[in-house]
Protein backbone atom coordinates (compact mmCIF):
# COMPACT_ATOMS: atom_id res chain seq x y z
CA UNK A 1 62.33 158.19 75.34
CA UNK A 2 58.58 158.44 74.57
CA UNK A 3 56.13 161.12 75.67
CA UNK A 4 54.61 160.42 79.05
CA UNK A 5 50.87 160.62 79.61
CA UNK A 6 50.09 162.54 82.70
CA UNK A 7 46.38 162.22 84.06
CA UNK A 8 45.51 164.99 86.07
CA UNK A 9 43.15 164.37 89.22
CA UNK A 10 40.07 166.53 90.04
CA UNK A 11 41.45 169.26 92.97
CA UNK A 12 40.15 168.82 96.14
CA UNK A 13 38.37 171.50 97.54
CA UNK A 14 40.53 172.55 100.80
CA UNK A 15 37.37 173.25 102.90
CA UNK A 16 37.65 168.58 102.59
CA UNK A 17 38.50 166.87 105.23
CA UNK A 18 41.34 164.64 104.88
CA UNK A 19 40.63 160.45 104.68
CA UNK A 20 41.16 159.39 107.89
CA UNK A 21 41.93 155.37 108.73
CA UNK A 22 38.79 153.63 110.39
CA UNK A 23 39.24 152.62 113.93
CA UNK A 24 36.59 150.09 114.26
CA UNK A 25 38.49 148.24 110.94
CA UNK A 26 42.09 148.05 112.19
CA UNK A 27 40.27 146.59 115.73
CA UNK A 28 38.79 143.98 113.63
CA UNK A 29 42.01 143.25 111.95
CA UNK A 30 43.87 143.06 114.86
CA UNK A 31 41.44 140.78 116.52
CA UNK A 32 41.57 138.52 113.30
CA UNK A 33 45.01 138.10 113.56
CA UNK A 34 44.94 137.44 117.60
CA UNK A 35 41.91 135.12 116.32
CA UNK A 36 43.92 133.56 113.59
CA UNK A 37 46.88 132.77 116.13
CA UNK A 38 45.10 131.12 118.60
CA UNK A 39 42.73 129.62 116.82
CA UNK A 40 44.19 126.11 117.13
CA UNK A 41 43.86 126.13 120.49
CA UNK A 42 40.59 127.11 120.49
CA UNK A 43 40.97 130.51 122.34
CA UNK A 44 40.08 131.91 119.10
CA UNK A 45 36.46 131.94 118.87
CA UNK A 46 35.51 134.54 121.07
CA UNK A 47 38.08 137.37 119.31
CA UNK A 48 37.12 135.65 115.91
CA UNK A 49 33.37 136.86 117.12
CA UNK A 50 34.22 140.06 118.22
CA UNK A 51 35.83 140.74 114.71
CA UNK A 52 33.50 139.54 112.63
CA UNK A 53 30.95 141.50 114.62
CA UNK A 54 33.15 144.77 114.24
CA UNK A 55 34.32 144.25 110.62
CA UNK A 56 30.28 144.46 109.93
CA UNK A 57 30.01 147.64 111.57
CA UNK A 58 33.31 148.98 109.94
CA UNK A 59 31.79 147.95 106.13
CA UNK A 60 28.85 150.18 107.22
CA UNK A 61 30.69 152.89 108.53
CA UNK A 62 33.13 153.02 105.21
CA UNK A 63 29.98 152.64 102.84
CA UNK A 64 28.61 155.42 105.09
CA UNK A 65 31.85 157.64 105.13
CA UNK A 66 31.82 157.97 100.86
CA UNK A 67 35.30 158.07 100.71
CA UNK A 68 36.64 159.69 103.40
CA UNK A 69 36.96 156.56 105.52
CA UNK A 70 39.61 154.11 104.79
CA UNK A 71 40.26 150.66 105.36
CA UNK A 72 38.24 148.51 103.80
CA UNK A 73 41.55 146.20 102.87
CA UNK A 74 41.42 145.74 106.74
CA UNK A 75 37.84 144.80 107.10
CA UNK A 76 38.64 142.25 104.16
CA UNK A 77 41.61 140.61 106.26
CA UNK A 78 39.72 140.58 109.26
CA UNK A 79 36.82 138.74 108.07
CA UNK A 80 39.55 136.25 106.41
CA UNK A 81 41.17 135.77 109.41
CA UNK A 82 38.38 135.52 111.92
CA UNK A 83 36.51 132.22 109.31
CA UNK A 84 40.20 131.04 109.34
CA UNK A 85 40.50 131.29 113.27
CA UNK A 86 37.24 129.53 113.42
CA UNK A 87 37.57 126.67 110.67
CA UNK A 88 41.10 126.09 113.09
CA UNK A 89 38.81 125.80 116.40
CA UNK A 90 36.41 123.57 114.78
CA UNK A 91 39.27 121.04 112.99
CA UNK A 92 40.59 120.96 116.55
CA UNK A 93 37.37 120.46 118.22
CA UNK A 94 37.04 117.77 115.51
CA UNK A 95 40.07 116.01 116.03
CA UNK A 96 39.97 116.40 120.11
CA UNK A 97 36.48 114.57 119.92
CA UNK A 98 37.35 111.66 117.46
CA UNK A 99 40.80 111.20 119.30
CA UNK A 100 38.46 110.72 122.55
CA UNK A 101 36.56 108.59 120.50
CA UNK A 102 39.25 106.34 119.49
CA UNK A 103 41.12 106.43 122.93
CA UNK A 104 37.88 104.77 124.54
CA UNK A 105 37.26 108.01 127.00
CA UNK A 106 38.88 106.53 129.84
CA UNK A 107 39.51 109.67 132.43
CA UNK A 108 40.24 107.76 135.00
CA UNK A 109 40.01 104.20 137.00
CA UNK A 110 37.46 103.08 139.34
CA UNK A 111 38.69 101.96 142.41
CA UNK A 112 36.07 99.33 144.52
CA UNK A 113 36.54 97.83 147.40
CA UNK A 114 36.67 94.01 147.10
CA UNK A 115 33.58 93.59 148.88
CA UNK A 116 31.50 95.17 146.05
CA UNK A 117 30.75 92.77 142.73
């Protein structure tokens, strides 16, 4: 076999704290997702708002953090999810209004009496 190259890494002083997971990301993600799922059904705006609104405080907080925040894979998903969650709600808004459209709007029948012309 052939002679491995190993690449040493800096040591870490052990005063460091250790990287630590970033809350407001993985509530973004998970809102995303729950945004992404029920976006068709249009329920998914509102969490699709909320994580978008949190994933923007979570990129500030990591670029603040230097390092010893992670997550920024989650704040990437999250935003992905929440424009996916709301491109769904607005093709179903779409199609809801021009199948209205089409149908002629008719929510119900008018019932006169046969006195009135």
């Amino acid at each position: 076999m052939g002679d491995a190259a190993f690449v040493s890494t800096p040591a870490r002083d052990p005063a460091d704290p250790e990287p630590v997971a970033d809350t407001k990301a993985t509530a973004a993600f998970g809102l995303g997702l729950l945004a992404a799922v029920t976006g068709l059904a249009v329920g998914g705006i509102v969490p699709a708002t909320m994580a978008l609104a949190l994933a923007r405080q979570a990129r500030e907080e990591l670029r603040a953090g230097e390092g010893w925040r992670t997550g920024a894979g989650r704040v990437r998903w999250a935003e992905r999810l929440s424009w996916l969650a709301l491109a769904l709600a607005a093709l179903s808004l779409l199609t809801l209004t021009v199948w209205l459209f089409l149908r002629g709007v008719h929510f119900g029948t008018q019932d006169f009496p046969p006195t009135v012309n």
